[in-house]
C-alpha atoms as a PDB file:
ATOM      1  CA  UNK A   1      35.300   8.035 -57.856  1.00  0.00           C
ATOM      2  CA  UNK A   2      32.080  10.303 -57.565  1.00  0.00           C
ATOM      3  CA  UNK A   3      30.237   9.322 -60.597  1.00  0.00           C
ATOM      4  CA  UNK A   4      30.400   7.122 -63.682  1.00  0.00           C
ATOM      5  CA  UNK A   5      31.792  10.291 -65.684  1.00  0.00           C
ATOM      6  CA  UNK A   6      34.630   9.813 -64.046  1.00  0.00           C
ATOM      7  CA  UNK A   7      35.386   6.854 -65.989  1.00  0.00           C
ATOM      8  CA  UNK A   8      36.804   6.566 -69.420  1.00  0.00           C
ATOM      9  CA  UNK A   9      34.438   2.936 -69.808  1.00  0.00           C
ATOM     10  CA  UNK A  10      31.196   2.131 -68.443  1.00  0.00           C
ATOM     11  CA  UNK A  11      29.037  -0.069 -69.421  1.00  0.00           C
ATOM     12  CA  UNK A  12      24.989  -0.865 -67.611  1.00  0.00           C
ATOM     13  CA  UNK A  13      24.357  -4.021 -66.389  1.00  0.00           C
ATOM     14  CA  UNK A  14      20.519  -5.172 -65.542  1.00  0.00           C
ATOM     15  CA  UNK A  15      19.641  -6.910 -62.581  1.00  0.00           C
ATOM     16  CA  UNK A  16      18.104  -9.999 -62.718  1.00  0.00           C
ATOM     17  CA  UNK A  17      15.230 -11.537 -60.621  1.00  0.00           C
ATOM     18  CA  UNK A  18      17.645 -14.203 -59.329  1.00  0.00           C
ATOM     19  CA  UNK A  19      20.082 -11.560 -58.077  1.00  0.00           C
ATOM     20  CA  UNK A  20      17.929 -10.289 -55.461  1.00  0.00           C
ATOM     21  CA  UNK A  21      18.190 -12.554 -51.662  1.00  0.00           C
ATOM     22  CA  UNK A  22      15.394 -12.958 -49.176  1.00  0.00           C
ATOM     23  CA  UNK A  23      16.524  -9.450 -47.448  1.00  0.00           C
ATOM     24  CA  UNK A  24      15.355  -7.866 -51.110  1.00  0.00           C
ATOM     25  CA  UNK A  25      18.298  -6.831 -52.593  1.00  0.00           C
ATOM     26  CA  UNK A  26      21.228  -7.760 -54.583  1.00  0.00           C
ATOM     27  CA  UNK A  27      23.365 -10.811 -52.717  1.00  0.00           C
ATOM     28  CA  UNK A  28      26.663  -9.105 -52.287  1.00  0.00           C
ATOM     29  CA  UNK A  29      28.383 -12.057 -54.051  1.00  0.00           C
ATOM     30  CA  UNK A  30      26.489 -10.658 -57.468  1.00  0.00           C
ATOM     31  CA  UNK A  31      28.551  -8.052 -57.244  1.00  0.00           C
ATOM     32  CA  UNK A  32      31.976  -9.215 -58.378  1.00  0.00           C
ATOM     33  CA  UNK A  33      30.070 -11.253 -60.919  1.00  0.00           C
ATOM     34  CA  UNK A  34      29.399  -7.238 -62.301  1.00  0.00           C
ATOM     35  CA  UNK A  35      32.536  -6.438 -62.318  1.00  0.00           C
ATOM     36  CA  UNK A  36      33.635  -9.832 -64.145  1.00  0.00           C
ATOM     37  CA  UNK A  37      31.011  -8.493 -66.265  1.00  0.00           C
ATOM     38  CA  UNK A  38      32.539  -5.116 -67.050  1.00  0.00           C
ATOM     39  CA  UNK A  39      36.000  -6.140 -67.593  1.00  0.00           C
ATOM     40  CA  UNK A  40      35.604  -9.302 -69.674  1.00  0.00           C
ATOM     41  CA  UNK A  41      33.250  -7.074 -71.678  1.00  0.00           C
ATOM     42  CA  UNK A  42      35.784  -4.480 -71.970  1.00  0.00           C
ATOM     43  CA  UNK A  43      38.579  -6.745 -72.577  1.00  0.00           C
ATOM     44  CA  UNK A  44      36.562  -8.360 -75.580  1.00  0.00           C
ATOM     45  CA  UNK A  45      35.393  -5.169 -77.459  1.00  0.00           C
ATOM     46  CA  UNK A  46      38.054  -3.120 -76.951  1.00  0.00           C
ATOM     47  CA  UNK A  47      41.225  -5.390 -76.027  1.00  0.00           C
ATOM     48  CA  UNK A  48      40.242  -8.739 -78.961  1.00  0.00           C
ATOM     49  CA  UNK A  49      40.418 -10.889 -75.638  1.00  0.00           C
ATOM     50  CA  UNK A  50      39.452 -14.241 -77.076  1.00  0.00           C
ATOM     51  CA  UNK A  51      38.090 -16.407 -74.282  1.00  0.00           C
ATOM     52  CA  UNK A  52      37.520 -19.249 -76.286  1.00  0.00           C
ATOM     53  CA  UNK A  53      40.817 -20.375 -78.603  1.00  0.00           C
ATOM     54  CA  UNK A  54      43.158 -17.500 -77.446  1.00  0.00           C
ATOM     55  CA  UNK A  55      46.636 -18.751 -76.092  1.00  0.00           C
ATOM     56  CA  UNK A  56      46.723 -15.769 -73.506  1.00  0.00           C
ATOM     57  CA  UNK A  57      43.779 -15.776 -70.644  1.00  0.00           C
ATOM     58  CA  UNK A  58      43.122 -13.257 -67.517  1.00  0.00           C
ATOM     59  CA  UNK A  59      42.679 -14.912 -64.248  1.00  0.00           C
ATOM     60  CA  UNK A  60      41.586 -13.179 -61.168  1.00  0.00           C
ATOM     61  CA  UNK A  61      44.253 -13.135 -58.619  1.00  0.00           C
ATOM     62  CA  UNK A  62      42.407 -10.648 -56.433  1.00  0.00           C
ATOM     63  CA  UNK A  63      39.272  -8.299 -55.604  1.00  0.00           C
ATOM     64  CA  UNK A  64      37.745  -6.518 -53.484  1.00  0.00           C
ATOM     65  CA  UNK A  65      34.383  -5.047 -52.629  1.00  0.00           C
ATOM     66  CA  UNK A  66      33.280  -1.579 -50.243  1.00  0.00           C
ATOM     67  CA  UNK A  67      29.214  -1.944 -50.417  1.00  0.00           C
ATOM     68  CA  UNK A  68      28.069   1.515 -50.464  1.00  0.00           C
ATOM     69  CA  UNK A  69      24.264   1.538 -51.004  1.00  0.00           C
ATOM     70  CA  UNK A  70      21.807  -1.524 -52.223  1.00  0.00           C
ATOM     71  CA  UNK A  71      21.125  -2.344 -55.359  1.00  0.00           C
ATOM     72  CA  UNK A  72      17.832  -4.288 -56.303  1.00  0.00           C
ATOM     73  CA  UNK A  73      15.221  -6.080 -59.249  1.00  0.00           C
ATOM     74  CA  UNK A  74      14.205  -4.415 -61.123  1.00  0.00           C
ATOM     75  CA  UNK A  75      17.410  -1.999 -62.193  1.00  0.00           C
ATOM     76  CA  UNK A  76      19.943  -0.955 -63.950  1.00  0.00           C
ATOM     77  CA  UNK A  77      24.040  -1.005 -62.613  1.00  0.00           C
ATOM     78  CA  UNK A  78      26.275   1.354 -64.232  1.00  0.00           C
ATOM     79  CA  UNK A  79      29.511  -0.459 -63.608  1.00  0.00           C
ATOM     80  CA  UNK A  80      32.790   1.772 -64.446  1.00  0.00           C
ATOM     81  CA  UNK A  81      35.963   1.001 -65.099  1.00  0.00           C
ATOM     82  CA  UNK A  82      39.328   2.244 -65.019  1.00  0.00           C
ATOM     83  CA  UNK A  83      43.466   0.912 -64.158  1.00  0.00           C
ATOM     84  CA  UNK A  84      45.427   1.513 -61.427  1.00  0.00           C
ATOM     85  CA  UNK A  85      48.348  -0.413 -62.190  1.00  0.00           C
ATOM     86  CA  UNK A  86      49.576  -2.743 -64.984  1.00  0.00           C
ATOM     87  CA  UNK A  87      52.429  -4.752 -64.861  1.00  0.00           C
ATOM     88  CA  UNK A  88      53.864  -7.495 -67.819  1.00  0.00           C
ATOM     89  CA  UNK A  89      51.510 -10.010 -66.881  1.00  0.00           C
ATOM     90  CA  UNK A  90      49.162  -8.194 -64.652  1.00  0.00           C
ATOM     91  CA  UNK A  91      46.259  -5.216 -64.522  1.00  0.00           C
ATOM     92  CA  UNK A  92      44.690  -4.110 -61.331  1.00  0.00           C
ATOM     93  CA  UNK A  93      41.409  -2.771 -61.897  1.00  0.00           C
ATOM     94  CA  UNK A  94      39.251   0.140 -60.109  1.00  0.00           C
ATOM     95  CA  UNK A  95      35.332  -0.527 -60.852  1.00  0.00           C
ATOM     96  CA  UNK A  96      32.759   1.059 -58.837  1.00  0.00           C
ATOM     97  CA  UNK A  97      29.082   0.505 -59.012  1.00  0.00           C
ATOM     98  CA  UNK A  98      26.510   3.073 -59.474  1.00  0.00           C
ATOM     99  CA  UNK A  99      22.191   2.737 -59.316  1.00  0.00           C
ATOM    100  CA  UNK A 100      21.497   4.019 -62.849  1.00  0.00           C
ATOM    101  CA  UNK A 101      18.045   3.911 -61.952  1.00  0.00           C
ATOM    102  CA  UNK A 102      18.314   6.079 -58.616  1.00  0.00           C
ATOM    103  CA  UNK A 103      19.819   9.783 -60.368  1.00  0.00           C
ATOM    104  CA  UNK A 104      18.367  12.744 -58.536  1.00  0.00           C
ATOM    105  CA  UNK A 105      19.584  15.012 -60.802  1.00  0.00           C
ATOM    106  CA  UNK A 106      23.071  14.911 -58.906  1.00  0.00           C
ATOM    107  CA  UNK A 107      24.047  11.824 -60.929  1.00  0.00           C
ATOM    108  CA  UNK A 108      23.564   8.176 -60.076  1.00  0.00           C
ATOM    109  CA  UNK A 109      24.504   7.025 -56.384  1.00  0.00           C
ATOM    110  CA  UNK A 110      27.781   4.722 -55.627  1.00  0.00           C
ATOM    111  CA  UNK A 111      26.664   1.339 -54.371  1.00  0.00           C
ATOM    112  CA  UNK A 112      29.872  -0.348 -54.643  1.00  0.00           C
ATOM    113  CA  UNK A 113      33.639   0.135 -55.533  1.00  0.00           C
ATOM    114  CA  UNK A 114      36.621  -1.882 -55.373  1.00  0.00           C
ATOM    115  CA  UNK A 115      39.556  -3.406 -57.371  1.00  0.00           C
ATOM    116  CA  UNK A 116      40.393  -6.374 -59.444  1.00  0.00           C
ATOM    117  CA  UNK A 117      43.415  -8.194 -60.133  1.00  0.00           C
ATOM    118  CA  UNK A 118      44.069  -9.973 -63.561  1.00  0.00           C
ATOM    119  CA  UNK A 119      47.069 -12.051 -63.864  1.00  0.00           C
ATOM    120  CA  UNK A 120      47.707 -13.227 -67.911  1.00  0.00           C
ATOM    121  CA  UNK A 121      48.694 -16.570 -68.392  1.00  0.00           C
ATOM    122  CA  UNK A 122      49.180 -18.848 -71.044  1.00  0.00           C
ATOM    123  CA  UNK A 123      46.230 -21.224 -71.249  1.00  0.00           C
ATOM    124  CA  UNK A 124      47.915 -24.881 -71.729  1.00  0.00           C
ATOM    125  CA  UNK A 125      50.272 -23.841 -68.889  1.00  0.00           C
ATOM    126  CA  UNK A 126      48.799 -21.305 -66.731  1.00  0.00           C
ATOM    127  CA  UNK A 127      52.218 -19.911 -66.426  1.00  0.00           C
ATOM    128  CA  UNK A 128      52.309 -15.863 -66.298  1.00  0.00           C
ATOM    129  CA  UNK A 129      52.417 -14.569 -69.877  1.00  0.00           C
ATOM    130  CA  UNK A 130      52.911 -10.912 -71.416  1.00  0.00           C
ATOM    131  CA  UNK A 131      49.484  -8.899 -71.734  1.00  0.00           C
ATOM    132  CA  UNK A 132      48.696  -9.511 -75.218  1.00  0.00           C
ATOM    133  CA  UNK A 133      49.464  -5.990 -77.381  1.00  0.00           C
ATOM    134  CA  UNK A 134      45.705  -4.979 -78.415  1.00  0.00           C
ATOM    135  CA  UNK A 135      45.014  -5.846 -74.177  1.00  0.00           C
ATOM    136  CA  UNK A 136      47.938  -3.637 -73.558  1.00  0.00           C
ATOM    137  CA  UNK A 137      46.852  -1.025 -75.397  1.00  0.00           C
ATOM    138  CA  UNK A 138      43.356  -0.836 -74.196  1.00  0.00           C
ATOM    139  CA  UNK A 139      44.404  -1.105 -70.717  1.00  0.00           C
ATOM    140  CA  UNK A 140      46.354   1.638 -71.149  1.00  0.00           C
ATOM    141  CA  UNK A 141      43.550   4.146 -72.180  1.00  0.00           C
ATOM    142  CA  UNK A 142      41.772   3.423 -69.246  1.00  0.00           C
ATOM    143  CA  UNK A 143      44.891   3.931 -66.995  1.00  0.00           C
ATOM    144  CA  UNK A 144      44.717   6.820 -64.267  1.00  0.00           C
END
């Protein structure tokens, strides 16, 4: 994806002094943490994901990460999100990373993309469960 218009959710993220490594950037391990960070949000607001009491939880199964560009304190991340695939008791994610902070006028540059793999299980078991119907159905408006 080219921009964060291109995505039916974003959300913006700020960086935090502690993010940053002796190089003077963002560690590249902060950067699943962001996209954790988008799709647990997502997944709350949108999807009633309860993380706390609900019988059905998301692990991750999967990611991946293509660093584009570096990111740094102080900023802002534009993280957006959209579906590839989703399956009974799975969603693969797309999620790319812009600089909010960087726009030139030609819209903020990609630092990162990549993909992330929920698997929904129930929580006493951890056996794979059925996405839950409101997570279904906001999956599904993100889907591409």
């Amino acid at each position: 994806m080219t921009g964060p218009a291109e995505f039916a959710y974003t959300l913006d993220i700020p960086t935090r002094w502690k993010d940053n490594d002796v190089y003077g950037h963002v560690n590249n391990v902060v950067y699943y943490s962001f996209f954790d960070t988008v799709i647990n949000t997502f997944l709350i607001a949108e999807g009633g994901l309860d993380i706390h009491t609900g019988a059905v939880i998301g692990l991750c199964v999967e990611s991946h990460c293509r660093y584009d560009a570096p990111l740094a304190f102080p900023g802002t991340v534009r993280a957006g999100l959209a579906v590839d695939r989703i399956g009974v008791s799975h969603v693969r994610y797309a999620v790319s990373l812009f600089d909010a902070g960087g726009a030139d006028g030609a819209g903020p540059p990609l630092a990162a993309e990549g993909w992330f793999v929920h698997v929904f299980v129930d929580r006493t078991s951890r056996r794979p469960a059925p996405l839950p119907d409101g997570i279904r159905a906001a999956v599904e408006r993100l889907a591409r």
